[in-house]
Every structure is written in structure tokens, then in C-alpha cells.
PDB file of N, CA and C in Angstrom:
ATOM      1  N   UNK A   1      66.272 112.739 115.602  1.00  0.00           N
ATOM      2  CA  UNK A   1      67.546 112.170 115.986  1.00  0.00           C
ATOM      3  C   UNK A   1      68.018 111.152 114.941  1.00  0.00           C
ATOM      4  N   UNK A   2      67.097 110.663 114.407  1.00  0.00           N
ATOM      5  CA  UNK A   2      67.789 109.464 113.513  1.00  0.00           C
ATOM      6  C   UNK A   2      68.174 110.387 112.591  1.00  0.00           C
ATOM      7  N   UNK A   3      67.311 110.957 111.675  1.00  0.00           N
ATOM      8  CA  UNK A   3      67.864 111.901 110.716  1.00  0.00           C
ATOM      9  C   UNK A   3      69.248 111.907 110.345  1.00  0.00           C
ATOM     10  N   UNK A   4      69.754 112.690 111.854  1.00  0.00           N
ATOM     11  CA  UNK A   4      70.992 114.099 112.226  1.00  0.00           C
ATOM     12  C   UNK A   4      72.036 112.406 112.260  1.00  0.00           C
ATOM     13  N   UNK A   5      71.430 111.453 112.641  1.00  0.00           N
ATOM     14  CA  UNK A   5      72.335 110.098 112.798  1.00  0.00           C
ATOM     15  C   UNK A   5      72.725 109.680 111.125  1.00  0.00           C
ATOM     16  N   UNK A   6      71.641 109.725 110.626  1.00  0.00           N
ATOM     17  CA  UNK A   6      71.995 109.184 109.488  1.00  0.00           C
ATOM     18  C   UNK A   6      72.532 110.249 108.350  1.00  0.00           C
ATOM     19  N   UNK A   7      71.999 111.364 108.443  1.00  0.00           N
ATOM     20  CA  UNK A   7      73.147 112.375 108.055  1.00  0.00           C
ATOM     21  C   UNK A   7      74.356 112.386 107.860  1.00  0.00           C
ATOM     22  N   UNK A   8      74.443 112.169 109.764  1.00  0.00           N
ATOM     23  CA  UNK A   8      76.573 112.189 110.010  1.00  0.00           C
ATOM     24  C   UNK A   8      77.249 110.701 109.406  1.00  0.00           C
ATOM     25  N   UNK A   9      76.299 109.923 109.238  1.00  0.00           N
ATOM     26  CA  UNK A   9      76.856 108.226 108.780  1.00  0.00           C
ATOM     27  C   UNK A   9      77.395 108.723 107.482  1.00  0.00           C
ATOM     28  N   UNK A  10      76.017 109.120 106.528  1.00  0.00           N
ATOM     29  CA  UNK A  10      76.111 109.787 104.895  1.00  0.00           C
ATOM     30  C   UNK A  10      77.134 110.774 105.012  1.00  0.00           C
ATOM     31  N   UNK A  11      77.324 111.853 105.700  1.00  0.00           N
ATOM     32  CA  UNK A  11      78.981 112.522 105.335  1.00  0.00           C
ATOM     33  C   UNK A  11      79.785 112.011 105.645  1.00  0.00           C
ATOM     34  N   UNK A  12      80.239 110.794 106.592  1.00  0.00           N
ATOM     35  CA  UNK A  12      81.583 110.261 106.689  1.00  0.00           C
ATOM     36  C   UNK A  12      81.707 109.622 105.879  1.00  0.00           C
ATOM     37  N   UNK A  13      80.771 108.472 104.968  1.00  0.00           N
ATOM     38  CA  UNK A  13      80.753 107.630 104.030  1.00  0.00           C
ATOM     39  C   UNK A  13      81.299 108.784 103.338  1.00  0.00           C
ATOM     40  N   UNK A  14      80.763 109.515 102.862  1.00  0.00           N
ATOM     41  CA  UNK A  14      81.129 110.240 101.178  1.00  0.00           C
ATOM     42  C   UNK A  14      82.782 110.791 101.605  1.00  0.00           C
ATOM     43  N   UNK A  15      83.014 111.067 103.069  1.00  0.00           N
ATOM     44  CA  UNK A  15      84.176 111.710 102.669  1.00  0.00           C
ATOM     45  C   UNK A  15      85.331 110.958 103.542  1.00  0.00           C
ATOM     46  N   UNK A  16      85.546 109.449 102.662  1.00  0.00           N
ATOM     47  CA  UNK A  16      86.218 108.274 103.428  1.00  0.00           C
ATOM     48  C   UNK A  16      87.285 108.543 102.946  1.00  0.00           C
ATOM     49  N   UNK A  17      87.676 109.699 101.717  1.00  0.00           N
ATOM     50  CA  UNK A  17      88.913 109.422 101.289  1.00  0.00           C
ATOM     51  C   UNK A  17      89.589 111.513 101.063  1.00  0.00           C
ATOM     52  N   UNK A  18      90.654 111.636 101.664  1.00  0.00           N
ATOM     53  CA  UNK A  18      91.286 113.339 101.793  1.00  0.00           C
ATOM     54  C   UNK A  18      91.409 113.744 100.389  1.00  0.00           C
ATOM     55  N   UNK A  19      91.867 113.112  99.115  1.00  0.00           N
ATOM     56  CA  UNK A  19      92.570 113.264  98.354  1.00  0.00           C
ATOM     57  C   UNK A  19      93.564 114.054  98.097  1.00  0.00           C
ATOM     58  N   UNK A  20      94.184 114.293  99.717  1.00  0.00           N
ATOM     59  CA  UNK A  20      95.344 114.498  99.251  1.00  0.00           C
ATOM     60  C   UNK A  20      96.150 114.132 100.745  1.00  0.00           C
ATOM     61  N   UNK A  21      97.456 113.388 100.588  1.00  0.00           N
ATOM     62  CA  UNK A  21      98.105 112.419 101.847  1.00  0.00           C
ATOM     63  C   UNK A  21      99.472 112.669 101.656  1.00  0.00           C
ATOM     64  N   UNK A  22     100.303 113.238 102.779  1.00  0.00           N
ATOM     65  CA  UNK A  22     101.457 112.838 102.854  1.00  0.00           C
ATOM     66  C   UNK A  22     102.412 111.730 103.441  1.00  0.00           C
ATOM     67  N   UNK A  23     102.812 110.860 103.100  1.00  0.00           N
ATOM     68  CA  UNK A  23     103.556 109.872 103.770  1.00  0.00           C
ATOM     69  C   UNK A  23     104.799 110.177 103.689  1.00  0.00           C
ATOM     70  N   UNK A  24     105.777 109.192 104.263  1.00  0.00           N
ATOM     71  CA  UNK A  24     107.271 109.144 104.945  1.00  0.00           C
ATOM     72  C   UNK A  24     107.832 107.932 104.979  1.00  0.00           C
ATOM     73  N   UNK A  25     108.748 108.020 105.045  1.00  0.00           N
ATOM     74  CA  UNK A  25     109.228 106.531 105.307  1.00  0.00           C
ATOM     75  C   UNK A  25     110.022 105.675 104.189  1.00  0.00           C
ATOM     76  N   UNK A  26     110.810 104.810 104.772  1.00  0.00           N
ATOM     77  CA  UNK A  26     111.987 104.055 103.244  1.00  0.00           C
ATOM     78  C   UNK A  26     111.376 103.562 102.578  1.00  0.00           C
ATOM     79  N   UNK A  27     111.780 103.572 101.300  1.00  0.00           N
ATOM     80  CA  UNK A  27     111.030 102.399 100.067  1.00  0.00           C
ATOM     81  C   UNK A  27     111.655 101.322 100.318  1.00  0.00           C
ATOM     82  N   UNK A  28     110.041 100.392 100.576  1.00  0.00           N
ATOM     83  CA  UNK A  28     110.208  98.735 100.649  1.00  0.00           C
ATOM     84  C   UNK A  28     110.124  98.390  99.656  1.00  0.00           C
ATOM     85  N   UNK A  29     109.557  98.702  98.668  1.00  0.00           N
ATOM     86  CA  UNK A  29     109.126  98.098  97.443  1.00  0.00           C
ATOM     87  C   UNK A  29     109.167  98.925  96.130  1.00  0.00           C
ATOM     88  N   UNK A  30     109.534  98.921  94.995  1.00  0.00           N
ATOM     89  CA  UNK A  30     109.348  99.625  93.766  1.00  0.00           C
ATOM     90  C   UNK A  30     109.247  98.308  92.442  1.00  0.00           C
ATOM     91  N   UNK A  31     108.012  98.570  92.292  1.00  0.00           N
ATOM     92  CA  UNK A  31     107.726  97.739  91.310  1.00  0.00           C
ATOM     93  C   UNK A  31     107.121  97.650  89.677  1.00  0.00           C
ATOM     94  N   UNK A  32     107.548  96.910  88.725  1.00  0.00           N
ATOM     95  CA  UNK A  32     106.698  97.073  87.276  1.00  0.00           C
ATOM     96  C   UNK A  32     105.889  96.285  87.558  1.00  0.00           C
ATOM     97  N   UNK A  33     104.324  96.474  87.322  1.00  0.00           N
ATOM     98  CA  UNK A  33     103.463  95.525  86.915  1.00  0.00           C
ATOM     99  C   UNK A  33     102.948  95.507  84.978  1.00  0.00           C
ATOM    100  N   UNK A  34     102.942  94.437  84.896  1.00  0.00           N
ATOM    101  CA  UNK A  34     102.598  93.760  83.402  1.00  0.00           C
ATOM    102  C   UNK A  34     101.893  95.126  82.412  1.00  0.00           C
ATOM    103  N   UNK A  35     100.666  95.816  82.848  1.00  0.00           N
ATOM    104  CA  UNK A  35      99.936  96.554  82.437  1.00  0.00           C
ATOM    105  C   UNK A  35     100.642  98.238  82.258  1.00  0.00           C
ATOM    106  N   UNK A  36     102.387  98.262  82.107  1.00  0.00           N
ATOM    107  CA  UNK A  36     103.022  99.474  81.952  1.00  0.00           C
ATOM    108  C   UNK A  36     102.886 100.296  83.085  1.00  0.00           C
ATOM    109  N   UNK A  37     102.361  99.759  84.080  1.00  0.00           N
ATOM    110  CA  UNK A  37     102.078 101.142  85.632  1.00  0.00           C
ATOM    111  C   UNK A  37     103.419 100.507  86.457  1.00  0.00           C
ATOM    112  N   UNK A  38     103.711 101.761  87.200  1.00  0.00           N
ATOM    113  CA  UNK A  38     105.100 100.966  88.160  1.00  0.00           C
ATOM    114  C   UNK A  38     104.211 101.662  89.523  1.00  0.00           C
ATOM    115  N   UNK A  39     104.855 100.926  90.593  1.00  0.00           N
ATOM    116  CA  UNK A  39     104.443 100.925  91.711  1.00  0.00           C
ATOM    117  C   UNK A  39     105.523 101.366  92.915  1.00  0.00           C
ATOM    118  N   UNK A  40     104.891 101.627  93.975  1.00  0.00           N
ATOM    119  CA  UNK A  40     105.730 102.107  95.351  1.00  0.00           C
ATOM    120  C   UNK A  40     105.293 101.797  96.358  1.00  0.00           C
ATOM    121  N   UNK A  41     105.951 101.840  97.337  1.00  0.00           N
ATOM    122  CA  UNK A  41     105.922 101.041  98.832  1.00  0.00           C
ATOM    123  C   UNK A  41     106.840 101.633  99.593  1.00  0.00           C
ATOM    124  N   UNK A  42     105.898 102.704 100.652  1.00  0.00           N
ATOM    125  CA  UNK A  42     107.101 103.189 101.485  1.00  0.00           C
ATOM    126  C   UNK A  42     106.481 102.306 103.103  1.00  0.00           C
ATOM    127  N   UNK A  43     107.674 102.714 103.891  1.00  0.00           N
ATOM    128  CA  UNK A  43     107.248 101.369 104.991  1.00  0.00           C
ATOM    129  C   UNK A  43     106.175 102.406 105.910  1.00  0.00           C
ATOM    130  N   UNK A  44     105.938 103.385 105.762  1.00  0.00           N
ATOM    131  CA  UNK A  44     104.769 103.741 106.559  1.00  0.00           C
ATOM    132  C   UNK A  44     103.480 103.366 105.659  1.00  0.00           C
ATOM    133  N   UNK A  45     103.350 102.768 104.520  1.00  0.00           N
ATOM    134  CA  UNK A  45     102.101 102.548 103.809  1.00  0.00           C
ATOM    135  C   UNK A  45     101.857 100.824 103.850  1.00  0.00           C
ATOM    136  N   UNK A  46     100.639 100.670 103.582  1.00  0.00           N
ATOM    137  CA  UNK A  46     100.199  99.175 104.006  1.00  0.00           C
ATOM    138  C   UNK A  46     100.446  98.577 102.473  1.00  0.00           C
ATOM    139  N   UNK A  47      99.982  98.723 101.386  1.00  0.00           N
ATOM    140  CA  UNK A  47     100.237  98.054 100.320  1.00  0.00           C
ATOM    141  C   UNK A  47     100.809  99.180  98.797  1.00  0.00           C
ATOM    142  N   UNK A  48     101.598  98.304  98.315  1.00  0.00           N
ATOM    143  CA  UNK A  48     102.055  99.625  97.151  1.00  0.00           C
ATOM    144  C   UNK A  48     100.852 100.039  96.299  1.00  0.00           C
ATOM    145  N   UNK A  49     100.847 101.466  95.698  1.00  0.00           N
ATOM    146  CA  UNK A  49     100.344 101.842  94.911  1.00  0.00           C
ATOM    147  C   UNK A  49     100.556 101.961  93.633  1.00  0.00           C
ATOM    148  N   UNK A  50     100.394 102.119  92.773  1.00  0.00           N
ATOM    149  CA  UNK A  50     100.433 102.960  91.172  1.00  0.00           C
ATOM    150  C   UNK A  50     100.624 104.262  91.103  1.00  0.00           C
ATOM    151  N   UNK A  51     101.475 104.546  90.352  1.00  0.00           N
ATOM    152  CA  UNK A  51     102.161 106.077  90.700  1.00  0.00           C
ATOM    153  C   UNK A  51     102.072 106.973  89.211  1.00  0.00           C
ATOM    154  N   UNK A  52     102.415 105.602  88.114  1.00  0.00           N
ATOM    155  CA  UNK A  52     102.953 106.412  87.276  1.00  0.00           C
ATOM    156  C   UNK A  52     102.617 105.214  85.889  1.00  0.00           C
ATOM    157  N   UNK A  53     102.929 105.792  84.129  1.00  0.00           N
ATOM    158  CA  UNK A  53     102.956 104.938  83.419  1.00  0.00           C
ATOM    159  C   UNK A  53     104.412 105.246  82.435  1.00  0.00           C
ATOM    160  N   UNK A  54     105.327 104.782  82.434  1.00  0.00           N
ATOM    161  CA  UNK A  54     106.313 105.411  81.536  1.00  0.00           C
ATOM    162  C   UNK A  54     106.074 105.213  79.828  1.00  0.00           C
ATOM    163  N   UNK A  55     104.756 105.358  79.749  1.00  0.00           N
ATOM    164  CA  UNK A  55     105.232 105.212  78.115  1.00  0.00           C
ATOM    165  C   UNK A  55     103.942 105.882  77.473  1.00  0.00           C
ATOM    166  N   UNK A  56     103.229 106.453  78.857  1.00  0.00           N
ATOM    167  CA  UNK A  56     102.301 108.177  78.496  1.00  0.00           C
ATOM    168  C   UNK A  56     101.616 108.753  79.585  1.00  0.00           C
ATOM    169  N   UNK A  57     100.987 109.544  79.515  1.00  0.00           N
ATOM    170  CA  UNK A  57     100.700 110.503  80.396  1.00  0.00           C
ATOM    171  C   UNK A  57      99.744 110.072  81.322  1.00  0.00           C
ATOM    172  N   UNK A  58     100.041 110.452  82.862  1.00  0.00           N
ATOM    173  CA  UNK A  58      99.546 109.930  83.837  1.00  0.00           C
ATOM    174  C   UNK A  58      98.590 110.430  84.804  1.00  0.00           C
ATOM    175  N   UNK A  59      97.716 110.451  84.188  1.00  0.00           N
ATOM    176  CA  UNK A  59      96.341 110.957  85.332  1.00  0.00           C
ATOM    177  C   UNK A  59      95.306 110.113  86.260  1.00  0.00           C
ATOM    178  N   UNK A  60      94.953 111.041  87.515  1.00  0.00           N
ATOM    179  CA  UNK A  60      94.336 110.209  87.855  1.00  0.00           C
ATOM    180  C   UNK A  60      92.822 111.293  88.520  1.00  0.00           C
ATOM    181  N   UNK A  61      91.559 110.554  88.906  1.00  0.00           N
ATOM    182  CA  UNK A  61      90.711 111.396  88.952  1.00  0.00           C
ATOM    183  C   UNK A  61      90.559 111.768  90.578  1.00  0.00           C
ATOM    184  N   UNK A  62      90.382 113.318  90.505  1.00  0.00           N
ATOM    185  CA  UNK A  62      90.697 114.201  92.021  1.00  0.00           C
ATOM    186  C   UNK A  62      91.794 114.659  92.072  1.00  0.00           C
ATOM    187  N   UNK A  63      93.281 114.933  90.937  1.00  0.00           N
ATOM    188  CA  UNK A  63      94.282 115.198  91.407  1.00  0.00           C
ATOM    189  C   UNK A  63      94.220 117.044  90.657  1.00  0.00           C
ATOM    190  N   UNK A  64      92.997 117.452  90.525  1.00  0.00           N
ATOM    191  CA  UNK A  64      93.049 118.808  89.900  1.00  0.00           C
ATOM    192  C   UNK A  64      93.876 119.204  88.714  1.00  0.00           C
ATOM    193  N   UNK A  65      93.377 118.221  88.117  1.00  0.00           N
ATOM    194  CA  UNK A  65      94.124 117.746  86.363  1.00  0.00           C
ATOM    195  C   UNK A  65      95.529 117.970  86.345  1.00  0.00           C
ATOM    196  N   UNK A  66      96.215 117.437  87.151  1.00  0.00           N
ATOM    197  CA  UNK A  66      97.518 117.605  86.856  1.00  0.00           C
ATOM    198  C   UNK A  66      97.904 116.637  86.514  1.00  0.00           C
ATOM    199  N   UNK A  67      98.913 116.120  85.625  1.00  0.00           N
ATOM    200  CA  UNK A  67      99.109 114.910  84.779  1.00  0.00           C
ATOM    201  C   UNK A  67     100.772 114.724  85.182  1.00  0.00           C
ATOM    202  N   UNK A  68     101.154 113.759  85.031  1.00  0.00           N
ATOM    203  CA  UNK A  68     102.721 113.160  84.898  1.00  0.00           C
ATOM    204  C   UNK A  68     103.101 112.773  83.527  1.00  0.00           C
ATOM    205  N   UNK A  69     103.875 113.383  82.522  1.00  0.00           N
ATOM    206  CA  UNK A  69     104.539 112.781  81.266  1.00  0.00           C
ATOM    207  C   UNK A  69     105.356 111.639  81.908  1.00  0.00           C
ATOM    208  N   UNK A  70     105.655 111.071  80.659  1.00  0.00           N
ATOM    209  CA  UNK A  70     106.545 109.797  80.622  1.00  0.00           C
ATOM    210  C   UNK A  70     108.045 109.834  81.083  1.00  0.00           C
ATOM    211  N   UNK A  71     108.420 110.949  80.830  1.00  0.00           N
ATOM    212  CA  UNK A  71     110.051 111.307  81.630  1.00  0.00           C
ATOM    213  C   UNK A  71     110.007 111.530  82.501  1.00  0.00           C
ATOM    214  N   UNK A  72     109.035 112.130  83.570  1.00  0.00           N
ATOM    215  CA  UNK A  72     108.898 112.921  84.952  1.00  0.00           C
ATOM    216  C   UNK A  72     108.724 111.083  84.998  1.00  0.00           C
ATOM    217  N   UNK A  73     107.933 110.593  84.834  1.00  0.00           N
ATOM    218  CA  UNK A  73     107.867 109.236  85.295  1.00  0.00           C
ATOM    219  C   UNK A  73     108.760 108.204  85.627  1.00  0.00           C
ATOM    220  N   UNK A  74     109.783 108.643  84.528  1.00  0.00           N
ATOM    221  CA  UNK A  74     111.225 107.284  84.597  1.00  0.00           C
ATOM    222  C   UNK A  74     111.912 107.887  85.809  1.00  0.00           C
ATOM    223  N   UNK A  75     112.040 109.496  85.970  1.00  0.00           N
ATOM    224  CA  UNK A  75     112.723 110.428  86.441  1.00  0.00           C
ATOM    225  C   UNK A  75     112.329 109.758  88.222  1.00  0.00           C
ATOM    226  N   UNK A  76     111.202 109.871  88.076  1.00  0.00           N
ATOM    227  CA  UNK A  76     110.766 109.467  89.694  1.00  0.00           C
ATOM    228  C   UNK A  76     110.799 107.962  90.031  1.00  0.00           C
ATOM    229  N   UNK A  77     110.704 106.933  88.878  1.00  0.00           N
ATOM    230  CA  UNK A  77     111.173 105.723  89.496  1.00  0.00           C
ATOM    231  C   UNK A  77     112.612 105.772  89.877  1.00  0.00           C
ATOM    232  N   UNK A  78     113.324 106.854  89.256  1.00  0.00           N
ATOM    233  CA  UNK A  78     115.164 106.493  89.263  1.00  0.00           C
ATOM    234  C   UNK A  78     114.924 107.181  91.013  1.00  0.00           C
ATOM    235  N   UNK A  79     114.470 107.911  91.282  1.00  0.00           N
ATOM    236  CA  UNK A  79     114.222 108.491  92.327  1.00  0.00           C
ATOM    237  C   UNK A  79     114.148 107.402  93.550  1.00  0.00           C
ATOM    238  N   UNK A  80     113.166 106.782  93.403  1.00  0.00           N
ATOM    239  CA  UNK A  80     112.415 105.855  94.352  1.00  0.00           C
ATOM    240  C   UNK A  80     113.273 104.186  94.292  1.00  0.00           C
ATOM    241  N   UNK A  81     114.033 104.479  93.349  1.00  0.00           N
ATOM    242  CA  UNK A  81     114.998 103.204  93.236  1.00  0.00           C
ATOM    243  C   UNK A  81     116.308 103.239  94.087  1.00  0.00           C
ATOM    244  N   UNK A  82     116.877 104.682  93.734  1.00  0.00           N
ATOM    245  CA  UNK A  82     117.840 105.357  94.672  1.00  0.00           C
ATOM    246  C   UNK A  82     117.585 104.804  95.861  1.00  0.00           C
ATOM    247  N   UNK A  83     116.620 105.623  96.400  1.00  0.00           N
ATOM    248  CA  UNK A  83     116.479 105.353  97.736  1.00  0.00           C
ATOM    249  C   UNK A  83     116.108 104.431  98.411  1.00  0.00           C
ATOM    250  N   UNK A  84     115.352 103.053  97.520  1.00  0.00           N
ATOM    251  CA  UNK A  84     115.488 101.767  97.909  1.00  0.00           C
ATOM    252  C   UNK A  84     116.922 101.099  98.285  1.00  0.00           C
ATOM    253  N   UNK A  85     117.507 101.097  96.927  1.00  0.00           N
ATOM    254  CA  UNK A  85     118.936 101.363  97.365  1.00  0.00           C
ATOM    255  C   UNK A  85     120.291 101.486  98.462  1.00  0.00           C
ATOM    256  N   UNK A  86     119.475 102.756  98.416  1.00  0.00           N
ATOM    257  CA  UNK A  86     120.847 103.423  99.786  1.00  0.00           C
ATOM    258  C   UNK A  86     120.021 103.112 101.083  1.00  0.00           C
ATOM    259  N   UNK A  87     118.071 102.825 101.294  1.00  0.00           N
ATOM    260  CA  UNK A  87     117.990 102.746 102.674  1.00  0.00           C
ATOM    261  C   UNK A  87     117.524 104.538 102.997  1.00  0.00           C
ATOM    262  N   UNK A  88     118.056 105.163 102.465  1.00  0.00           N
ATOM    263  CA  UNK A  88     117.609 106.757 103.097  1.00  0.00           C
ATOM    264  C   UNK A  88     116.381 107.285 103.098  1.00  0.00           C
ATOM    265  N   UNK A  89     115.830 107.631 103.768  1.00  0.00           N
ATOM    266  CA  UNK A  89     114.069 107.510 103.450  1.00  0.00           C
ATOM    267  C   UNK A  89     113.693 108.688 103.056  1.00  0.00           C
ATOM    268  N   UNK A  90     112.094 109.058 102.439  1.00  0.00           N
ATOM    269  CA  UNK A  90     111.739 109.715 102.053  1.00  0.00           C
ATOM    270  C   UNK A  90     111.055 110.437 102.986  1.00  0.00           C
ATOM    271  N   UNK A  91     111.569 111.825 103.286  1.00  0.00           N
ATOM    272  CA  UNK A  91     111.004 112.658 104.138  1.00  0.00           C
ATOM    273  C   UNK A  91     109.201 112.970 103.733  1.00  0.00           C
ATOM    274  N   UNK A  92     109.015 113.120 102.574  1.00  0.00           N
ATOM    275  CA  UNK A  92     107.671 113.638 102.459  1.00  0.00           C
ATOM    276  C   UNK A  92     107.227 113.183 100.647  1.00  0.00           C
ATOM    277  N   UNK A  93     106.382 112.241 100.892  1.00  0.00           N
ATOM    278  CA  UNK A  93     105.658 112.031  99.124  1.00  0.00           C
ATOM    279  C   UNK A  93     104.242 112.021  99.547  1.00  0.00           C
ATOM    280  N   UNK A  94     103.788 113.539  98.774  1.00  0.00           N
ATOM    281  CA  UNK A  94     102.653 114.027  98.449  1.00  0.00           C
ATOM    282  C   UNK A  94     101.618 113.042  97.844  1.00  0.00           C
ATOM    283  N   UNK A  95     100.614 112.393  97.463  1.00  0.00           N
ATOM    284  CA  UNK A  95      99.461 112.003  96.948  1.00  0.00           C
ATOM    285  C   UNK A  95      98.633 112.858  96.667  1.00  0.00           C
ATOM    286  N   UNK A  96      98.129 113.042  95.621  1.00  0.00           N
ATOM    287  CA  UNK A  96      96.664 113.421  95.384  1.00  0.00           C
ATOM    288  C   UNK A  96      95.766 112.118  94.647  1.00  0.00           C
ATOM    289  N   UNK A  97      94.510 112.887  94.880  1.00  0.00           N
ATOM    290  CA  UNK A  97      93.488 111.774  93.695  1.00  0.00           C
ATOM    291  C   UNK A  97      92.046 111.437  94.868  1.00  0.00           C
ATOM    292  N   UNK A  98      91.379 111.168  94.275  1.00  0.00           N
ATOM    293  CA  UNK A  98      90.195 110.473  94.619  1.00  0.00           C
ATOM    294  C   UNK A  98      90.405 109.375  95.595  1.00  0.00           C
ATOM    295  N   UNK A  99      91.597 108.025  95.290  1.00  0.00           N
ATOM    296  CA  UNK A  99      91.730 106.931  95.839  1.00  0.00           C
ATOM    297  C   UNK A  99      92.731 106.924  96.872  1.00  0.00           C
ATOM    298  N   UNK A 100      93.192 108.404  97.299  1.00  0.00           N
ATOM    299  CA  UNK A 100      94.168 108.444  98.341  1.00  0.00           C
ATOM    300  C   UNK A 100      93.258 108.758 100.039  1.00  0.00           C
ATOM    301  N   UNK A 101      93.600 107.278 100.541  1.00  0.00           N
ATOM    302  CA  UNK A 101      92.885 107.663 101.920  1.00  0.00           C
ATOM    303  C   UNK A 101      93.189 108.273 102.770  1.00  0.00           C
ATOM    304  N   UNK A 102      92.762 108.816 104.281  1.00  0.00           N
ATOM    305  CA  UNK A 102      92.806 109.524 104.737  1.00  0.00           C
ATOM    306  C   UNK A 102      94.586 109.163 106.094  1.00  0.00           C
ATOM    307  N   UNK A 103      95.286 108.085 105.669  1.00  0.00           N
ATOM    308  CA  UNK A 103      95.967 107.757 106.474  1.00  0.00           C
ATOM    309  C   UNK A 103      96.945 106.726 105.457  1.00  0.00           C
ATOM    310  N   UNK A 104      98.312 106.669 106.076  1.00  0.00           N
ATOM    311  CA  UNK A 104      99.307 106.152 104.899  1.00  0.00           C
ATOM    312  C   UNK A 104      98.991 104.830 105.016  1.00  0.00           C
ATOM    313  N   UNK A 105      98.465 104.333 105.696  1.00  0.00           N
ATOM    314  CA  UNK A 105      98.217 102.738 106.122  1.00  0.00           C
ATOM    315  C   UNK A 105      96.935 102.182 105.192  1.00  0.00           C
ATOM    316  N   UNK A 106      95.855 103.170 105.024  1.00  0.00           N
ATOM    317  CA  UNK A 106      94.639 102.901 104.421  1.00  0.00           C
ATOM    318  C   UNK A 106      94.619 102.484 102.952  1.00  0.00           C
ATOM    319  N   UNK A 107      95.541 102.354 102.571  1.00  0.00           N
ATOM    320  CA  UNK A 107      95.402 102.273 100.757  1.00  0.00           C
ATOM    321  C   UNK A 107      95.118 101.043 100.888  1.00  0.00           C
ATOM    322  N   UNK A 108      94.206 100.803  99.575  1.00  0.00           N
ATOM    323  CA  UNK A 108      93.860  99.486  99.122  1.00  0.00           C
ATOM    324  C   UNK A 108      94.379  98.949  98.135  1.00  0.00           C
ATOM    325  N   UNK A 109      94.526  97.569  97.690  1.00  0.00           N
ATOM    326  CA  UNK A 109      95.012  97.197  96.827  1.00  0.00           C
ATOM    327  C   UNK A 109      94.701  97.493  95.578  1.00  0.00           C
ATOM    328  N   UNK A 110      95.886  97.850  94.505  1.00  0.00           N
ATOM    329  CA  UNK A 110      96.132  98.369  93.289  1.00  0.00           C
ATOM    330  C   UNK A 110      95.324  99.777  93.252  1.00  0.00           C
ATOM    331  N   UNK A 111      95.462 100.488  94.221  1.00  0.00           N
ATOM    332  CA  UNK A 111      94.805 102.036  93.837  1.00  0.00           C
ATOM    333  C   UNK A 111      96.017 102.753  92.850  1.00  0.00           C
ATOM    334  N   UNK A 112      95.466 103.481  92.254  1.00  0.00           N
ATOM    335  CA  UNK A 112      96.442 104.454  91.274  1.00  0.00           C
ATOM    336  C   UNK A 112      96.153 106.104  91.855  1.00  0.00           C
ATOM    337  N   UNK A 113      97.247 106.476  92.329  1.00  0.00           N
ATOM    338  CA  UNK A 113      97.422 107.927  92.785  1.00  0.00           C
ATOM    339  C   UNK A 113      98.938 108.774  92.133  1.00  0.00           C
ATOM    340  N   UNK A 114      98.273 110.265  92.427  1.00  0.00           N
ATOM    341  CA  UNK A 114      99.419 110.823  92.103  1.00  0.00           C
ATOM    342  C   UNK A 114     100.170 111.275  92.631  1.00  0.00           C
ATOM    343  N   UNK A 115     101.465 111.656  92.329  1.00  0.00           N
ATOM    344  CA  UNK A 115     102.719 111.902  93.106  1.00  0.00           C
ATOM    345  C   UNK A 115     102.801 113.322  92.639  1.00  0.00           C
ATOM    346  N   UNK A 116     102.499 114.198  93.674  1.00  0.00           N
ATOM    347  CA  UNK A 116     102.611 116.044  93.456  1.00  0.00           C
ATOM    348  C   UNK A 116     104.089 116.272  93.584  1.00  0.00           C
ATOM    349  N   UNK A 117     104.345 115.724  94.744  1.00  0.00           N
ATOM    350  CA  UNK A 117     105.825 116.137  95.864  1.00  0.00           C
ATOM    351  C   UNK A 117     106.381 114.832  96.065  1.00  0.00           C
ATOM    352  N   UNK A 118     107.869 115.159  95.906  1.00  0.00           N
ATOM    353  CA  UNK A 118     108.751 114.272  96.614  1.00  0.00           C
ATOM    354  C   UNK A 118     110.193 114.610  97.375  1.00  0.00           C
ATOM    355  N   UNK A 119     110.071 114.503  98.357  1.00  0.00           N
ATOM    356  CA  UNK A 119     111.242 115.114  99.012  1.00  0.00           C
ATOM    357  C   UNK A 119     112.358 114.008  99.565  1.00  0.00           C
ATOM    358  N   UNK A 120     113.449 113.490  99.022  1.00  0.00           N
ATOM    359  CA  UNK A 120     114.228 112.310  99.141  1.00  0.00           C
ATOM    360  C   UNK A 120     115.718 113.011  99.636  1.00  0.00           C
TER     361      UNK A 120
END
């Protein structure tokens, strides 16, 4: 019994995070931080993330090597600025990556994830 106990502890630990999350909801926040990464904040998520770098290519690990260039990057802050903006929310932004948890609320501070989908 302990075993089969400590087993099920060891697979939930290892698999604390989906890597891959859809959230919803208006942008509260769109931000530059110092280090060239810009950030997002939709109001169903607890703290903004790292999305993107506009000045090279943007990977992150678990997103099945798919990368973001530097224009898809400006392209999606103009995106996420819009809609700060006008208030109209974002029906559906995809995450992938390693550091995307299993719920829009769970992110931790300064995780870097990627943006597959965005539906505005």
C-alpha cells in the first residue's frame, strides 16, 4: 500500500504541469520588461506571463519546437494591445511549453510560454 501511495504522489508530482492551456478572458495587462520579453495578462490568469521576444526568435522548452520570429511577435503584441484597448476579450489563447500549468490561474511568476493560437 505505501508503494501504490507513493507511486500516485510521484506521478502527480511529475505531471503538475499539461503543457498545453487554453485561457479566455480581457487583457488586463500587456507589458515590456527590461530583458526584451513582453508580457500578457488576461483576467482569467493569476499573474502575466512571457510570450514573446521582438528582436529574435522565441522558444520555449515542451512547445514541440515551434518557435515565434520577431514579426509574428510585434504582430501579436499589436494584437493583445488592441484588445486591451477596446475591452473585447479574447475568446481562446492557446499555451504550450513545459511551464504552462494545468489551470489559467496556476502560472507562476515570470514563466515564459508559448502562444500557438489566438482567437481575438
Amino acid at each position: 500500500m505505501k508503494i501504490l501511495l507513493f507511486t500516485c504522489a510521484l506521478f502527480l508530482s511529475l505531471n503538475s504541469y499539461a503543457g498545453s492551456l487554453v485561457c479566455s478572458g480581457v487583457v488586463e495587462s500587456v507589458a515590456y520588461h527590461g530583458n526584451n520579453q513582453l508580457m500578457v495578462k488576461l483576467s482569467s490568469m493569476n499573474t502575466p506571463v512571457f510570450f514573446c521576444n521582438p528582436e529574435t526568435t522565441w522558444t520555449v522548452a515542451g512547445a514541440d519546437g515551434r518557435s515565434m520570429g520577431p514579426e509574428t511577435c510585434k504582430s501579436l503584441f499589436a494584437i493583445f494591445l488592441s484588445a486591451r484597448a477596446t475591452k473585447e476579450p479574447i475568446s481562446k489563447l492557446h499555451f504550450d511549453g513545459d511551464n504552462v500549468p494545468t489551470s489559467c490561474n496556476g502560472f507562476q511568476s515570470w514563466q515564459k510560454v508559448f502562444v500557438r493560437y489566438v482567437n481575438y
